[in-house]
PDB file of N, CA and C in Angstrom:
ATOM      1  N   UNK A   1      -5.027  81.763  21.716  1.00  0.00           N
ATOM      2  CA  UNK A   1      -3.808  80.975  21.742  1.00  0.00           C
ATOM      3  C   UNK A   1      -4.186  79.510  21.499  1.00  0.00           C
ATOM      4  N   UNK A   2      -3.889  78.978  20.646  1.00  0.00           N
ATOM      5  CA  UNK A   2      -4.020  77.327  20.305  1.00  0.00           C
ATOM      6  C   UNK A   2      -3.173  76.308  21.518  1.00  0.00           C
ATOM      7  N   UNK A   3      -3.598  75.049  21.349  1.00  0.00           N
ATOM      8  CA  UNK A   3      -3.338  74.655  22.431  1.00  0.00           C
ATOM      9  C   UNK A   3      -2.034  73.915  21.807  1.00  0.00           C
ATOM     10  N   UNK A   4      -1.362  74.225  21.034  1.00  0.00           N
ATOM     11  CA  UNK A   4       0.293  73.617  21.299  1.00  0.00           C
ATOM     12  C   UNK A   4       0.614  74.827  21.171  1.00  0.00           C
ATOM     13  N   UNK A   5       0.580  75.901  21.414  1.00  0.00           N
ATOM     14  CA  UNK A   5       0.995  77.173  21.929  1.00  0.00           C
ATOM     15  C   UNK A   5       1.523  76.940  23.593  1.00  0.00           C
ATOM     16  N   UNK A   6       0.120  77.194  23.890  1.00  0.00           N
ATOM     17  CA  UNK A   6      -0.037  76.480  25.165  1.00  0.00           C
ATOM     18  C   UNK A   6       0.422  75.489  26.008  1.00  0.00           C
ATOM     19  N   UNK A   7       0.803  74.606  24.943  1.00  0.00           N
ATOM     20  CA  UNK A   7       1.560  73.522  25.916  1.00  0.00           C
ATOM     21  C   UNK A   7       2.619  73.767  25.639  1.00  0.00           C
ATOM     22  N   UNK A   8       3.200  74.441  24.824  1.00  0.00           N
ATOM     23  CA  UNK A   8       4.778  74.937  25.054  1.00  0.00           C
ATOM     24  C   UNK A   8       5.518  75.588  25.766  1.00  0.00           C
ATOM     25  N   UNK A   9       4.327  76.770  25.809  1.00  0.00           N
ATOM     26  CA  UNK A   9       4.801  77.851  27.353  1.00  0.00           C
ATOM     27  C   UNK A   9       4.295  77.299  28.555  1.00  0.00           C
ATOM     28  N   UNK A  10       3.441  76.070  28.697  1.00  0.00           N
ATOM     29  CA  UNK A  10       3.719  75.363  29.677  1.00  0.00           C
ATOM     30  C   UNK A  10       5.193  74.433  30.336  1.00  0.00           C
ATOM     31  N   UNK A  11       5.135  73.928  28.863  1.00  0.00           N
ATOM     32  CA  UNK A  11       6.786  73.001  29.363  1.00  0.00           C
ATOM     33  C   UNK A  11       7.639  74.065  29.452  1.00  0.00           C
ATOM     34  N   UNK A  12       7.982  75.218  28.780  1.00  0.00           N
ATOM     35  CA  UNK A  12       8.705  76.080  28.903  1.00  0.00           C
ATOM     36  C   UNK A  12       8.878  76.908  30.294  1.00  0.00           C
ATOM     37  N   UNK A  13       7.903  76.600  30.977  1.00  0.00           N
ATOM     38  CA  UNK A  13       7.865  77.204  32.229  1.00  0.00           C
ATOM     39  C   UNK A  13       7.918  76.014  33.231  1.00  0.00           C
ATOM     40  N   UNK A  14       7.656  74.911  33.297  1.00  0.00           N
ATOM     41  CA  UNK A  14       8.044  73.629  34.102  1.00  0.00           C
ATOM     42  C   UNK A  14       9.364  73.387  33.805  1.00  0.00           C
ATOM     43  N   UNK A  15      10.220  73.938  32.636  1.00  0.00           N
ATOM     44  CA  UNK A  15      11.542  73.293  32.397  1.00  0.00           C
ATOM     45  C   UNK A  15      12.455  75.050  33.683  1.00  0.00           C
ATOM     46  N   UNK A  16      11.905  75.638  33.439  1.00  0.00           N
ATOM     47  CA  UNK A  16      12.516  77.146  34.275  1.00  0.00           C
ATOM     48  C   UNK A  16      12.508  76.685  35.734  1.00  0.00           C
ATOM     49  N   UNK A  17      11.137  76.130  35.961  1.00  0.00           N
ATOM     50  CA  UNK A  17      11.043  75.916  37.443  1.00  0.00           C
ATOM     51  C   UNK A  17      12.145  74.674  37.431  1.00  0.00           C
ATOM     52  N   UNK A  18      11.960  73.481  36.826  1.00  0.00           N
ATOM     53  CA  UNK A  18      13.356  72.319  37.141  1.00  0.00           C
ATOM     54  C   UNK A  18      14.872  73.092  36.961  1.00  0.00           C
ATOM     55  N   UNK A  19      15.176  73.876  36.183  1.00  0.00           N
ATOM     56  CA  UNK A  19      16.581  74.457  36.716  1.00  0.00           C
ATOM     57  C   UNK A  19      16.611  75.229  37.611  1.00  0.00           C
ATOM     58  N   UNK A  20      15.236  75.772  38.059  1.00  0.00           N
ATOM     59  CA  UNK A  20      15.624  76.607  39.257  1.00  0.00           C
ATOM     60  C   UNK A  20      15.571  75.628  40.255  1.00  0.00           C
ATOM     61  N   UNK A  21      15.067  74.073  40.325  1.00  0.00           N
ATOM     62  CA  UNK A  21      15.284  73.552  41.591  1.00  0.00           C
ATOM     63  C   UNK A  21      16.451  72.918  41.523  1.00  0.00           C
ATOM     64  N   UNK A  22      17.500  72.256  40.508  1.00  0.00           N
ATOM     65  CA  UNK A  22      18.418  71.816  40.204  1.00  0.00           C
ATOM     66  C   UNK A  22      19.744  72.866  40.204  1.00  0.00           C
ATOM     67  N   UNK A  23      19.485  74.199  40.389  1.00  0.00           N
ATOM     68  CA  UNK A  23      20.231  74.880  40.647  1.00  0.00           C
ATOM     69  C   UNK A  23      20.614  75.201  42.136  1.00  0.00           C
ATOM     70  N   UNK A  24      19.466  75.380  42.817  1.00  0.00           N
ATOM     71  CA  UNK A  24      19.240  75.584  44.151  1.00  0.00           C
ATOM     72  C   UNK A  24      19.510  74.228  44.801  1.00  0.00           C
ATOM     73  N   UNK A  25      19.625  73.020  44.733  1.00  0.00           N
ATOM     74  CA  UNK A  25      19.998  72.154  45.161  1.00  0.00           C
ATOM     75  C   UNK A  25      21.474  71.846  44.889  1.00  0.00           C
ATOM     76  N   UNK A  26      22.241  72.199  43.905  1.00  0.00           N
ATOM     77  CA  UNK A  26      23.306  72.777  43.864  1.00  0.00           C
ATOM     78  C   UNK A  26      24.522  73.783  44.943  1.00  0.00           C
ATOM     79  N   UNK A  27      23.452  74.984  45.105  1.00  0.00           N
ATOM     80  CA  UNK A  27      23.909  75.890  45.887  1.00  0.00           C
ATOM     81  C   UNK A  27      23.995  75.410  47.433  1.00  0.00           C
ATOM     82  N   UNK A  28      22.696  74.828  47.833  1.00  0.00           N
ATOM     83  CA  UNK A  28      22.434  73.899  48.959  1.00  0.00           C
ATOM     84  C   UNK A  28      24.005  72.906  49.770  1.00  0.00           C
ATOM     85  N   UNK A  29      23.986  72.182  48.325  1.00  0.00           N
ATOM     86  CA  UNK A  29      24.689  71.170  48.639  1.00  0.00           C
ATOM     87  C   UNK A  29      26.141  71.699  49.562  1.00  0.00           C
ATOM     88  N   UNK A  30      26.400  73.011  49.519  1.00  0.00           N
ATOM     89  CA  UNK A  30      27.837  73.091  49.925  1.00  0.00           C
ATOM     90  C   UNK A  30      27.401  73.511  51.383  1.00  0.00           C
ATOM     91  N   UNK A  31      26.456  74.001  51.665  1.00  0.00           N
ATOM     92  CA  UNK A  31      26.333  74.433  53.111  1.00  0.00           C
ATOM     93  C   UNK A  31      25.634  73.168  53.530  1.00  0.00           C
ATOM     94  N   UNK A  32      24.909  72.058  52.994  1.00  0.00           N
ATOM     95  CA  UNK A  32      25.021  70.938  53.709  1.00  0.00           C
ATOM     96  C   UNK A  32      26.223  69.947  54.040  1.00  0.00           C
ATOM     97  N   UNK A  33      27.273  70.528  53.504  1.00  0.00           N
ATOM     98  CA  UNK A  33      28.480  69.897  53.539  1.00  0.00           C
ATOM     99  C   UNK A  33      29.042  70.199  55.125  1.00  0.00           C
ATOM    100  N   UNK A  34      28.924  71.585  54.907  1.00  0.00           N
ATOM    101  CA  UNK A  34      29.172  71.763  56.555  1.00  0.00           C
ATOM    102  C   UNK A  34      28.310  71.220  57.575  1.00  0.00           C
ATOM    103  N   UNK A  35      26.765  71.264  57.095  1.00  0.00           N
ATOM    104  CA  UNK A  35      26.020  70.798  58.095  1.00  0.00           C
ATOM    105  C   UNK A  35      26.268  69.587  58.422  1.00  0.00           C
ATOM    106  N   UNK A  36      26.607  68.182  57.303  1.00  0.00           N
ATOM    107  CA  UNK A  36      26.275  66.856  57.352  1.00  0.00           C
ATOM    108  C   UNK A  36      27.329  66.603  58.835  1.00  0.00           C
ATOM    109  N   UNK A  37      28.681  67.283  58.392  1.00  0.00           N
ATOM    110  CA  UNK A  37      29.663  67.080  59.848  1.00  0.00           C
ATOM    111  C   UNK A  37      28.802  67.428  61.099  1.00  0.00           C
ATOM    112  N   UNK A  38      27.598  68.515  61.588  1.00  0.00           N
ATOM    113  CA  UNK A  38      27.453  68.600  62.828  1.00  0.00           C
ATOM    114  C   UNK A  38      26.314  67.912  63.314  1.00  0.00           C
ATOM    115  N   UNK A  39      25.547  67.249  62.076  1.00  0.00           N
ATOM    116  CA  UNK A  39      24.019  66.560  62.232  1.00  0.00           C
ATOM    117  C   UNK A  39      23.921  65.818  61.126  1.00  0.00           C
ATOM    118  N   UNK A  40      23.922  64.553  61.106  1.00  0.00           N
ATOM    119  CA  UNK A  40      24.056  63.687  60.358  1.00  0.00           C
ATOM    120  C   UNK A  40      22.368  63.387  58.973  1.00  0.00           C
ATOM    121  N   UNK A  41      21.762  63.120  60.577  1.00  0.00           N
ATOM    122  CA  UNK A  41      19.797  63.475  60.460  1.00  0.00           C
ATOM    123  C   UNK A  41      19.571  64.552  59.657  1.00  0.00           C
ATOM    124  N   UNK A  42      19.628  65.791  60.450  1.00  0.00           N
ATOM    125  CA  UNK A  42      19.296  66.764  59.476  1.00  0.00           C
ATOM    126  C   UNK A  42      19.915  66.749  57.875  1.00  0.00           C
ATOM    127  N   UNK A  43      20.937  66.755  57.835  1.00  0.00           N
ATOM    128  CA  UNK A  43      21.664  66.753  56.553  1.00  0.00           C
ATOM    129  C   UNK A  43      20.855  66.011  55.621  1.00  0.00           C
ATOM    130  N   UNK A  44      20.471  64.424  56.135  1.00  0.00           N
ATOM    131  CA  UNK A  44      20.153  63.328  55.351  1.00  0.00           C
ATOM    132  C   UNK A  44      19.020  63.846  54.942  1.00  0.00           C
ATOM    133  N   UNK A  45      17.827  64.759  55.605  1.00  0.00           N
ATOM    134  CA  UNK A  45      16.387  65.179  55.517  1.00  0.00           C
ATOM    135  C   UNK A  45      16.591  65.999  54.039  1.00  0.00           C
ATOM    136  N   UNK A  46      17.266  67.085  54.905  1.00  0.00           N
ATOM    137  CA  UNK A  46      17.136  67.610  53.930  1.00  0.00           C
ATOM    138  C   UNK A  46      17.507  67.802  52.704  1.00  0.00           C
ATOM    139  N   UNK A  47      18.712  66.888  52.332  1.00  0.00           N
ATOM    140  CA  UNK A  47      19.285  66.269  51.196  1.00  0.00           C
ATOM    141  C   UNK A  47      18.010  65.425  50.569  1.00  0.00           C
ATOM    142  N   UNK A  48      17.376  64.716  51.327  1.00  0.00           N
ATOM    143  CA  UNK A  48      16.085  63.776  50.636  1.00  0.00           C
ATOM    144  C   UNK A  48      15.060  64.572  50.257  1.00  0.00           C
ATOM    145  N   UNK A  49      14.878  65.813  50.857  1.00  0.00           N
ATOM    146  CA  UNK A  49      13.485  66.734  50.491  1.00  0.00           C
ATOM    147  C   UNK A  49      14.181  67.346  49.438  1.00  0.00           C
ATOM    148  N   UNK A  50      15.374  67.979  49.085  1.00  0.00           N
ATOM    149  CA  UNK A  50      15.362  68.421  47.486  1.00  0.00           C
ATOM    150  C   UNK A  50      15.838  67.670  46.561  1.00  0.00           C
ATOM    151  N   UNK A  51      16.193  66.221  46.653  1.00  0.00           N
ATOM    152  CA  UNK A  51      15.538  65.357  45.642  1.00  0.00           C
ATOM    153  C   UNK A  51      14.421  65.143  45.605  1.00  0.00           C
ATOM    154  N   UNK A  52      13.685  64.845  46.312  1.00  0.00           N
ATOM    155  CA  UNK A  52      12.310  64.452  45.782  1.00  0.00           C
ATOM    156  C   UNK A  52      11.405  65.934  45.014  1.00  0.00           C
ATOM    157  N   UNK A  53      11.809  67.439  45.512  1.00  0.00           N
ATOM    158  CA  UNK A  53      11.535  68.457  45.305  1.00  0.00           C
ATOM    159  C   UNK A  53      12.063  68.152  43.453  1.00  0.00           C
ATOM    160  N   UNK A  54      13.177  68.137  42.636  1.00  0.00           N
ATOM    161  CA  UNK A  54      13.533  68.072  41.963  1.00  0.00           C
ATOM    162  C   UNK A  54      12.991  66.719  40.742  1.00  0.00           C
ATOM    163  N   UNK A  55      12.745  65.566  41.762  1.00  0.00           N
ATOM    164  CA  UNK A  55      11.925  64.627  41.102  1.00  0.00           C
ATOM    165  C   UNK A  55      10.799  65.073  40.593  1.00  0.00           C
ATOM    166  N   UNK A  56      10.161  65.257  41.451  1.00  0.00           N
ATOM    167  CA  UNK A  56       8.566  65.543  41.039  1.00  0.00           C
ATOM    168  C   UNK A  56       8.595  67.020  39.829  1.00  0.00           C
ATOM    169  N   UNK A  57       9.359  67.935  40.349  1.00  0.00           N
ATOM    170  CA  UNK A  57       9.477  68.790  38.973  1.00  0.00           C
ATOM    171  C   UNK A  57       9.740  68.161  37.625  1.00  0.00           C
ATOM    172  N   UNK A  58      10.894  67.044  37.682  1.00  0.00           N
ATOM    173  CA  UNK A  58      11.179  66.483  36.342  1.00  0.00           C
ATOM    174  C   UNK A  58      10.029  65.569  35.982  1.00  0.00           C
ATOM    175  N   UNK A  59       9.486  64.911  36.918  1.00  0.00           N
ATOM    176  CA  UNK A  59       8.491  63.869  36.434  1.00  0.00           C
ATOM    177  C   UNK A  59       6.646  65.142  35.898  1.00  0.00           C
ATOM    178  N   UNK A  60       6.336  66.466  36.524  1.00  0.00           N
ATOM    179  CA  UNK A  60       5.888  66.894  35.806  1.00  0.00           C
ATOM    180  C   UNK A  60       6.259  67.891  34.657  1.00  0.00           C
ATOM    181  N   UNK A  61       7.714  67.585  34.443  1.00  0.00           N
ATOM    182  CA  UNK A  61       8.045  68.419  32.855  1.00  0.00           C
ATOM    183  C   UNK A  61       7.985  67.155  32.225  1.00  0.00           C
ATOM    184  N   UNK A  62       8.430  65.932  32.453  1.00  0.00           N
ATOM    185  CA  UNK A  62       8.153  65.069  31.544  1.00  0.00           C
ATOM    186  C   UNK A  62       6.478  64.793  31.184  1.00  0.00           C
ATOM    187  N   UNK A  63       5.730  64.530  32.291  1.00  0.00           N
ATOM    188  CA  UNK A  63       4.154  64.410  31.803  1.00  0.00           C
ATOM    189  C   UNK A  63       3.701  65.404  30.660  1.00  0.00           C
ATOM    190  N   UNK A  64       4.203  66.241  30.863  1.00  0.00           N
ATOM    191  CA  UNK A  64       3.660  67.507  30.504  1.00  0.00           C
ATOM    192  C   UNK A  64       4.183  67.859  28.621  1.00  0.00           C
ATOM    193  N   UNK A  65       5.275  66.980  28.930  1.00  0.00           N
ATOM    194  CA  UNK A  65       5.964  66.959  27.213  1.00  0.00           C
ATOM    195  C   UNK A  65       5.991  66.124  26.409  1.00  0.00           C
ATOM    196  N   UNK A  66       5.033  65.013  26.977  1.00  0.00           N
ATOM    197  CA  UNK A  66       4.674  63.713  26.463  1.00  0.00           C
ATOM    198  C   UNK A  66       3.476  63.754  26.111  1.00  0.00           C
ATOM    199  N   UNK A  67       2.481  65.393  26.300  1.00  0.00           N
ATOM    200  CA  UNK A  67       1.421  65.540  25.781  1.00  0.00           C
ATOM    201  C   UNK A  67       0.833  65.781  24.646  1.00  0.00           C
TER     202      UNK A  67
END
């Protein structure tokens, strides 16, 4: 396999994993809706851990497609 083979089914598989975290943070969001009303803290956490979960996926599909 040559290596822009390779780096394709790489980004191709870093771009699968970013919609699967952009999806799932999606789904999230409505049962933190209920949560944010009973815990303000928690809500905020874990609203901040799947952005940054979602950051770092996009920032390595971008490294990775800038190669």
């Amino acid at each position: 396999m040559s290596n822009k083979a390779q780096t394709k089914e790489i980004i191709k598989l870093e771009k699968s994993q970013l919609h699967k975290d952009i999806v799932s943070l999606k789904k999230n969001l409505v049962d933190y809706k209920i949560e944010r009303k009973a815990n303000w803290k928690a809500f905020k956490a874990k609203t901040n851990e799947d952005i940054t979960k979602v950051k770092k996926a996009l920032d390595k599909f971008s490294a990775k497609k800038k190669k």
